[in-house]
C-alpha atoms as a PDB file:
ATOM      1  CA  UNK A   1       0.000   0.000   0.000  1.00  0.00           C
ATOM      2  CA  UNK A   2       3.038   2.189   1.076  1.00  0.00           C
ATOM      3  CA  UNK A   3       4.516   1.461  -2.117  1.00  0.00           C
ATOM      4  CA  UNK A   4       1.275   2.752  -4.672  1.00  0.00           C
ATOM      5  CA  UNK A   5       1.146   6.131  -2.488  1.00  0.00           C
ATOM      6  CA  UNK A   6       4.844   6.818  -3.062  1.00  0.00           C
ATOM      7  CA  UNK A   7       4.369   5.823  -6.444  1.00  0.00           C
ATOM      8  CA  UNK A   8       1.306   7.891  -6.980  1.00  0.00           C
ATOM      9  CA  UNK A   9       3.003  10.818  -5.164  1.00  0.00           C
ATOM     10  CA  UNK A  10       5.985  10.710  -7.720  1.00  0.00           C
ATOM     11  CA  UNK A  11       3.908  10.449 -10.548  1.00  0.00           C
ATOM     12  CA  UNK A  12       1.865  13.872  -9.051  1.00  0.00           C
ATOM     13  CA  UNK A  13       5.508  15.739  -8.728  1.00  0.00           C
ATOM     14  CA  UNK A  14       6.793  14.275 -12.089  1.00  0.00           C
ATOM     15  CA  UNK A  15       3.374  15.850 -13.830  1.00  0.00           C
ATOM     16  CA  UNK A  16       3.725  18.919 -11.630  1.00  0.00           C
ATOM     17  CA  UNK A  17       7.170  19.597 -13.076  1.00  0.00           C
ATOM     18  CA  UNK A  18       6.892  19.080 -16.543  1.00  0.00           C
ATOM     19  CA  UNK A  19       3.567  21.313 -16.782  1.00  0.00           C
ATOM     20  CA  UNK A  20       5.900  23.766 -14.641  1.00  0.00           C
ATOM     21  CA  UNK A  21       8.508  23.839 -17.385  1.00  0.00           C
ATOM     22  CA  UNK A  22       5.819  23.200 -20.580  1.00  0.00           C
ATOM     23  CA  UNK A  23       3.718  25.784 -19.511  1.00  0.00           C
ATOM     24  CA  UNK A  24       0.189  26.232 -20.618  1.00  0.00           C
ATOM     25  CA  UNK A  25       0.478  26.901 -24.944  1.00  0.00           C
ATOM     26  CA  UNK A  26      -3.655  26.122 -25.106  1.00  0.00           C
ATOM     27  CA  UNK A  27      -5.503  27.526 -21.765  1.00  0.00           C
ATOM     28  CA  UNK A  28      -5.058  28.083 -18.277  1.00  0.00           C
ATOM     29  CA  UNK A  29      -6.469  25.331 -15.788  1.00  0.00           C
ATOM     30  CA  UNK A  30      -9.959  24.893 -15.179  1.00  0.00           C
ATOM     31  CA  UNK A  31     -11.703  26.382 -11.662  1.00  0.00           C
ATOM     32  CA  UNK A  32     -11.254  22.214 -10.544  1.00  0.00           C
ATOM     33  CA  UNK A  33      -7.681  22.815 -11.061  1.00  0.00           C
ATOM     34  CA  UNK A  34      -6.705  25.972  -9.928  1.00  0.00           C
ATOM     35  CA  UNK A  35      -6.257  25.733  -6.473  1.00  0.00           C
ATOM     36  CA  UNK A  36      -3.808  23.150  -7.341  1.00  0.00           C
ATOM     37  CA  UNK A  37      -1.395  24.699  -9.528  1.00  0.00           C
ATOM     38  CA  UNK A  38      -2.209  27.722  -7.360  1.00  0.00           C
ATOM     39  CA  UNK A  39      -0.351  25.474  -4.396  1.00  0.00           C
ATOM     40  CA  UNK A  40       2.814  24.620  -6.739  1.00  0.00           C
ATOM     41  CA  UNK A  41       2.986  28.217  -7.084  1.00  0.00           C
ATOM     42  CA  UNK A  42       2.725  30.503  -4.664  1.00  0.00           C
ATOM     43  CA  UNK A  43       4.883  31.409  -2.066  1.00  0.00           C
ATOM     44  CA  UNK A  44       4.111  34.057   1.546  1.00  0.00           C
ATOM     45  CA  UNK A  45       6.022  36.799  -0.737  1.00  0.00           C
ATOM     46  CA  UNK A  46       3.593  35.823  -3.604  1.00  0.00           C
ATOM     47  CA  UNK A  47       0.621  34.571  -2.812  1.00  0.00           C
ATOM     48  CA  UNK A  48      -1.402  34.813  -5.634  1.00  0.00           C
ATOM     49  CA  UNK A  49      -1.391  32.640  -8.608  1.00  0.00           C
ATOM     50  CA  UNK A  50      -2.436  33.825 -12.428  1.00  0.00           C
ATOM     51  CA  UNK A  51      -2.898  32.725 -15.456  1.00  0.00           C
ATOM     52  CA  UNK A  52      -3.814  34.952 -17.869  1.00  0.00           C
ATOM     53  CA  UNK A  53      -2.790  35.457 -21.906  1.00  0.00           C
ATOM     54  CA  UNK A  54       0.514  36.999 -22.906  1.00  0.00           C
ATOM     55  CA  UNK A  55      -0.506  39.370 -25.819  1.00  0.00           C
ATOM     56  CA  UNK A  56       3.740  38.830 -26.948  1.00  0.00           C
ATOM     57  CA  UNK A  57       3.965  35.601 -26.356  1.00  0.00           C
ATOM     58  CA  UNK A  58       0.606  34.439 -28.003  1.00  0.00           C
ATOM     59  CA  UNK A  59       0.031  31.617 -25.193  1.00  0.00           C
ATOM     60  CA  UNK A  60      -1.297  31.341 -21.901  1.00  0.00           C
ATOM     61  CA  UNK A  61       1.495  32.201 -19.039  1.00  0.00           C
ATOM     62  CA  UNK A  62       1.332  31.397 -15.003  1.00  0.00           C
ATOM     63  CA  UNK A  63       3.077  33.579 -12.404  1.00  0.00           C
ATOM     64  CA  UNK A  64       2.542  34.008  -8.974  1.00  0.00           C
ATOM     65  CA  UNK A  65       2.569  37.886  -7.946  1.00  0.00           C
ATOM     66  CA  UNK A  66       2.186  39.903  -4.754  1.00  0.00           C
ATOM     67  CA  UNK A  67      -1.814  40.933  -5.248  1.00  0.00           C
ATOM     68  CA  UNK A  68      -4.497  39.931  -7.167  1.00  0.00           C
ATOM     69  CA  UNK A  69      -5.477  42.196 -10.235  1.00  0.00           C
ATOM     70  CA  UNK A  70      -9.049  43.839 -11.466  1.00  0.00           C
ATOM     71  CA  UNK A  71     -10.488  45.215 -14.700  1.00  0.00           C
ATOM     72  CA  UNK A  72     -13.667  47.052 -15.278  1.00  0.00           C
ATOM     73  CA  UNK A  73     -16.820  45.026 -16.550  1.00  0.00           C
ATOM     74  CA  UNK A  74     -16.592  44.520 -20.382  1.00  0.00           C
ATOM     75  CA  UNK A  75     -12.893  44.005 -19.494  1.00  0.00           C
ATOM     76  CA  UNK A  76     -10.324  41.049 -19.183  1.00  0.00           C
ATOM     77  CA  UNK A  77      -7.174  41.437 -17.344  1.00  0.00           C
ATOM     78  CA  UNK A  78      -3.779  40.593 -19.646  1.00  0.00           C
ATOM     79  CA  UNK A  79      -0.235  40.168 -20.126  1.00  0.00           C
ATOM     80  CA  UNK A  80       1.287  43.110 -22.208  1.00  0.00           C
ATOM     81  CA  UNK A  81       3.962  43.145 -21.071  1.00  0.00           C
ATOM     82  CA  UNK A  82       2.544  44.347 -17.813  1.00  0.00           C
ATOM     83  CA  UNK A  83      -0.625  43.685 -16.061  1.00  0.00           C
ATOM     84  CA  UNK A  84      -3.509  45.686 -18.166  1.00  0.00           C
ATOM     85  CA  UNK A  85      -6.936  45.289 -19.482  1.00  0.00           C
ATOM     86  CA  UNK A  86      -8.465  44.302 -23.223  1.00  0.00           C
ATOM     87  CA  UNK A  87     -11.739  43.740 -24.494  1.00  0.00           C
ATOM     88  CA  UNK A  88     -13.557  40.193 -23.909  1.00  0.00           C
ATOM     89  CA  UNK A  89     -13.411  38.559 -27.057  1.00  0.00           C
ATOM     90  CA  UNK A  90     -16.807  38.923 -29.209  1.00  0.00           C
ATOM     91  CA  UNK A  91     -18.307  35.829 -28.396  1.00  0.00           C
ATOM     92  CA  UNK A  92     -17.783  36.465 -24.727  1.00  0.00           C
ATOM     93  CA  UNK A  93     -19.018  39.084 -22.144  1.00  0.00           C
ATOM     94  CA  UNK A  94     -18.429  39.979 -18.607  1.00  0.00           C
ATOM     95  CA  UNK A  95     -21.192  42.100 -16.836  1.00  0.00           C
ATOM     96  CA  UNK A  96     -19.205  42.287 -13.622  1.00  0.00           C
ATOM     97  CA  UNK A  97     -15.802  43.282 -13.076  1.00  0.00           C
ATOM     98  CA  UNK A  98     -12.830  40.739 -13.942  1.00  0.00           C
ATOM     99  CA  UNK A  99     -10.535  39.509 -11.021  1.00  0.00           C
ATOM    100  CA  UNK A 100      -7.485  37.196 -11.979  1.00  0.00           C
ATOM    101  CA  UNK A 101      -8.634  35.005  -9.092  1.00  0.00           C
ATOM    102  CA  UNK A 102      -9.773  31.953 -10.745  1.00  0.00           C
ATOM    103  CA  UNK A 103     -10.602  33.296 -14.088  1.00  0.00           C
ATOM    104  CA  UNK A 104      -8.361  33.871 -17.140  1.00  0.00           C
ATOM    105  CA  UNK A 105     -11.185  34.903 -19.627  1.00  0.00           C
ATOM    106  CA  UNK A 106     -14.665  36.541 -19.521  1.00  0.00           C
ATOM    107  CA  UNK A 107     -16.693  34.312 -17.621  1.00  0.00           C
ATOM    108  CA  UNK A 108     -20.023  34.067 -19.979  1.00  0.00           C
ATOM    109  CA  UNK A 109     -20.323  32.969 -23.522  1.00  0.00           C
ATOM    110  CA  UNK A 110     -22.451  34.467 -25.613  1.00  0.00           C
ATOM    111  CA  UNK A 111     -25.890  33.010 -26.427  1.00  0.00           C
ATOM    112  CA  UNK A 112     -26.027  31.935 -30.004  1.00  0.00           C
ATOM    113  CA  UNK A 113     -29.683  32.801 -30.487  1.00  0.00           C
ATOM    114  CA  UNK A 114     -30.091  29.190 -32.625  1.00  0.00           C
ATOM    115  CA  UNK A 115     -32.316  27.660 -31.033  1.00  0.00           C
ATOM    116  CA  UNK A 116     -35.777  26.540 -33.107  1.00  0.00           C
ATOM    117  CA  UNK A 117     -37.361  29.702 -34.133  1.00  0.00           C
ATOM    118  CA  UNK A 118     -34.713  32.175 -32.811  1.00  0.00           C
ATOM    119  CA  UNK A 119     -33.274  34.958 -34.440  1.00  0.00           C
ATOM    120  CA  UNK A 120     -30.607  37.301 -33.539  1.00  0.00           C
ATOM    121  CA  UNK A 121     -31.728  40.166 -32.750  1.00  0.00           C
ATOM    122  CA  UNK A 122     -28.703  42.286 -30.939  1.00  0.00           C
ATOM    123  CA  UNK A 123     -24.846  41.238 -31.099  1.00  0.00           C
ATOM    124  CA  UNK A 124     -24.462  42.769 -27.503  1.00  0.00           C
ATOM    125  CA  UNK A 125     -21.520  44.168 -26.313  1.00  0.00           C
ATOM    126  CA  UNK A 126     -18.363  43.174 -24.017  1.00  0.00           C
ATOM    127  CA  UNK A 127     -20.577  43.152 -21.054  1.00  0.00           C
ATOM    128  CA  UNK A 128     -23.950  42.425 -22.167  1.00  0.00           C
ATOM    129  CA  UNK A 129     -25.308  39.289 -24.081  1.00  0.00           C
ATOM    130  CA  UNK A 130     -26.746  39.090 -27.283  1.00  0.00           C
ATOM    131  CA  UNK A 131     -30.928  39.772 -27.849  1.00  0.00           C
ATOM    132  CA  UNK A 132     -32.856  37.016 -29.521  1.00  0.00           C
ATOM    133  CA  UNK A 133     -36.504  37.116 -30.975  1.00  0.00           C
ATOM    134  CA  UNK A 134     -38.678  34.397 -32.218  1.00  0.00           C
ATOM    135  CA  UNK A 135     -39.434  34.268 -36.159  1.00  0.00           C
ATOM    136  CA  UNK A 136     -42.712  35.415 -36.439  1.00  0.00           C
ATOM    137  CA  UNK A 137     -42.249  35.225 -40.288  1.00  0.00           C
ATOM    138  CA  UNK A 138     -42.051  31.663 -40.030  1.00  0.00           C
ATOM    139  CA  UNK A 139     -44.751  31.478 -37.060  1.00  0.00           C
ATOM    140  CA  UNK A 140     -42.749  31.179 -34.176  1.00  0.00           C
ATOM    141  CA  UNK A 141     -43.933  32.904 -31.084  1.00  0.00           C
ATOM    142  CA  UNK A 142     -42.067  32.950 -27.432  1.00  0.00           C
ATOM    143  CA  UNK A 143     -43.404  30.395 -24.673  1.00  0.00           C
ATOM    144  CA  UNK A 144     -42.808  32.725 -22.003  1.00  0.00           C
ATOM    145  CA  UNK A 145     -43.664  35.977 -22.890  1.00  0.00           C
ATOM    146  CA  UNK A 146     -40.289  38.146 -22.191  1.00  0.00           C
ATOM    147  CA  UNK A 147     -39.761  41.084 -20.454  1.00  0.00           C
ATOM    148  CA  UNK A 148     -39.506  42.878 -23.362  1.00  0.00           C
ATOM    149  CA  UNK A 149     -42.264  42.358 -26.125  1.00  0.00           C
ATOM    150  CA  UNK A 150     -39.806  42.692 -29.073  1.00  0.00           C
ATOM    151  CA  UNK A 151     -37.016  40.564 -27.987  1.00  0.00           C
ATOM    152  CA  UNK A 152     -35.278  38.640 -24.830  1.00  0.00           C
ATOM    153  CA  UNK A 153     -32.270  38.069 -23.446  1.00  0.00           C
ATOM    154  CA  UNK A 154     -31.388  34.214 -22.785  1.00  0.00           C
ATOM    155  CA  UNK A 155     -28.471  35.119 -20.006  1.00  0.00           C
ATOM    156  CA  UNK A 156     -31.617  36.117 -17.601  1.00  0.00           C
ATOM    157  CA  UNK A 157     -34.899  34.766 -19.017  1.00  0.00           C
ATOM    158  CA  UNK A 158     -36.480  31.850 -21.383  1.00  0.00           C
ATOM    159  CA  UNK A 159     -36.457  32.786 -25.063  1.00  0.00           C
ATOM    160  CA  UNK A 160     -37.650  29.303 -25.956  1.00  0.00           C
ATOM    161  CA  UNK A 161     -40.003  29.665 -29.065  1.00  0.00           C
ATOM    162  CA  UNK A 162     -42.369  26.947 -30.637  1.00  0.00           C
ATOM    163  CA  UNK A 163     -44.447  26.994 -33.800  1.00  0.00           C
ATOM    164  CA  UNK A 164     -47.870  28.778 -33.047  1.00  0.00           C
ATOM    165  CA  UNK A 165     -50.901  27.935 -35.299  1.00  0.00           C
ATOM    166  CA  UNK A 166     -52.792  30.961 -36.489  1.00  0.00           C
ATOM    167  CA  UNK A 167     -56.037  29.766 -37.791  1.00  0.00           C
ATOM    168  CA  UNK A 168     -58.175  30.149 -41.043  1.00  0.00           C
ATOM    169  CA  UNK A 169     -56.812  32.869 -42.965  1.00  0.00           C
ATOM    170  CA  UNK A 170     -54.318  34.291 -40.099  1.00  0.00           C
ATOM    171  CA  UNK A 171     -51.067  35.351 -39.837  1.00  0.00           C
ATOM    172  CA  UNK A 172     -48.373  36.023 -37.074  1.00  0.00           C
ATOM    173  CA  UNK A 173     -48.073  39.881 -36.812  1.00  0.00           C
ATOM    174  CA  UNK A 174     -44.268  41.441 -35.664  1.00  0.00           C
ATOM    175  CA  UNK A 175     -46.196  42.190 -32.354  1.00  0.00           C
ATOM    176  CA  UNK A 176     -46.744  38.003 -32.151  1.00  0.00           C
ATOM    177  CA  UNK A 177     -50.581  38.115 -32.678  1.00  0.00           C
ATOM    178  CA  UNK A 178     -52.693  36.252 -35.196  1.00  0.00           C
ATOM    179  CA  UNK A 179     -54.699  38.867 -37.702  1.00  0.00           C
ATOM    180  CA  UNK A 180     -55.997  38.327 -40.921  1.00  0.00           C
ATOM    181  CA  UNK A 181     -53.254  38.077 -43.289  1.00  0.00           C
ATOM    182  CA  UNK A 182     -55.014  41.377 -45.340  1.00  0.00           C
ATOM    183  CA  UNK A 183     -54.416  43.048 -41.702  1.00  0.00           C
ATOM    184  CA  UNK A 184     -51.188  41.654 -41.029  1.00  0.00           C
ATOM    185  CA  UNK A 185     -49.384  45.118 -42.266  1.00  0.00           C
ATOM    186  CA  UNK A 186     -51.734  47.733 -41.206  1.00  0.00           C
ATOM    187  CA  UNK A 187     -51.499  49.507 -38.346  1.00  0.00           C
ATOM    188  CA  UNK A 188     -49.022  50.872 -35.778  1.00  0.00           C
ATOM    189  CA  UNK A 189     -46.627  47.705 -34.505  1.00  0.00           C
ATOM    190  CA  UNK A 190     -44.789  47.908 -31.790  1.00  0.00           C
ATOM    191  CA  UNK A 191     -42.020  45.336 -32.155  1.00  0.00           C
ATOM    192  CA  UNK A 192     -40.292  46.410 -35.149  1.00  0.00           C
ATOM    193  CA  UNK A 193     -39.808  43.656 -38.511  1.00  0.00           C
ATOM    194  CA  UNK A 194     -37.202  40.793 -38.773  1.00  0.00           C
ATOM    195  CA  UNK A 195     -34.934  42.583 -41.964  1.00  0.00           C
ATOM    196  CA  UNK A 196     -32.702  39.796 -42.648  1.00  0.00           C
ATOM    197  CA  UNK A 197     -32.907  36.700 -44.864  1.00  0.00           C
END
């Protein structure tokens, strides 16, 4: 028994070593792993561990430093050569600010707005997620009504959409209501139309 813990103990400080001297080309460890390399790492003179992208280098770089660092919402902290900030990158967001304590990119990904029926509606920005709609062209209205009529946002609500049925000689109006088709156009909307493809 003595002999597998020993052996299982060398193979941890063999691993530990050669990730040490590898270094991380593809991503920094996952929030499961952190704490451990964070262990290997730091030292009472530096007793926080990073891992955050080197803008030079093009990879992924550990250090342990005296403090921890903070950017601004929208923001991710960097290696340039210094500490700074850069924008999350467009398929990401951050709506709170960024601390290098367990995270080395924005922490959200951005909805895809692909589910049945949805459409995008808004990109969103660096701290704010992208704004789907349902395709009422195609007869798709929301489940749960949103928040906002004209679109939702699937970070804080369900924009699930499934295929309504307008009856007889109905159609789906911008404003998700069944009209005669003749009607379908008239009138003041108050959800604007789809414009793409």
């Amino acid at each position: 028994m003595m002999n597998l813990i020993q052996t299982a103990l060398l193979y941890y400080a063999v691993i530990s070593v050669v990730e040490s001297v590898i270094g991380f080309n593809q991503r920094c460890p996952g929030q499961n792993e952190w704490h451990f390399r964070r262990k290997n790492c730091t030292t009472p003179d530096k007793p926080f561990y990073t891992c955050l992208y080197n803008e030079y280098s093009l990879q992924y770089s550990e250090n342990c430093t005296r403090q921890e660092y903070e950017s601004r919402k929208g923001k991710k902290v960097v290696f340039s050569p210094g500490i700074s900030e850069t924008d999350c990158a467009d398929s990401r967001f951050q709506p709170f600010k960024f601390t290098t304590h367990g995270f080395s990119v924005c922490i959200y990904a951005k909805s895809t707005c692909s589910e049945d029926g949805q459409v995008l509606v808004k990109n969103g920005t660096t701290f704010v997620d992208r704004s789907c709609r349902c395709d009422y062209r195609k007869g798709y209205d929301y489940i749960t009504q949103p928040k906002e009529k004209c679109f939702c946002e699937p970070s804080l609500e369900d924009c699930s959409c499934y295929l309504t049925n307008c009856t007889g000689n109905s159609a789906l109006t911008q404003d998700y209501e069944c009209v005669l088709k003749v009607d379908s156009r008239s009138g003041s909307n108050v959800c604007g139309e789809i414009l793409d493809g």
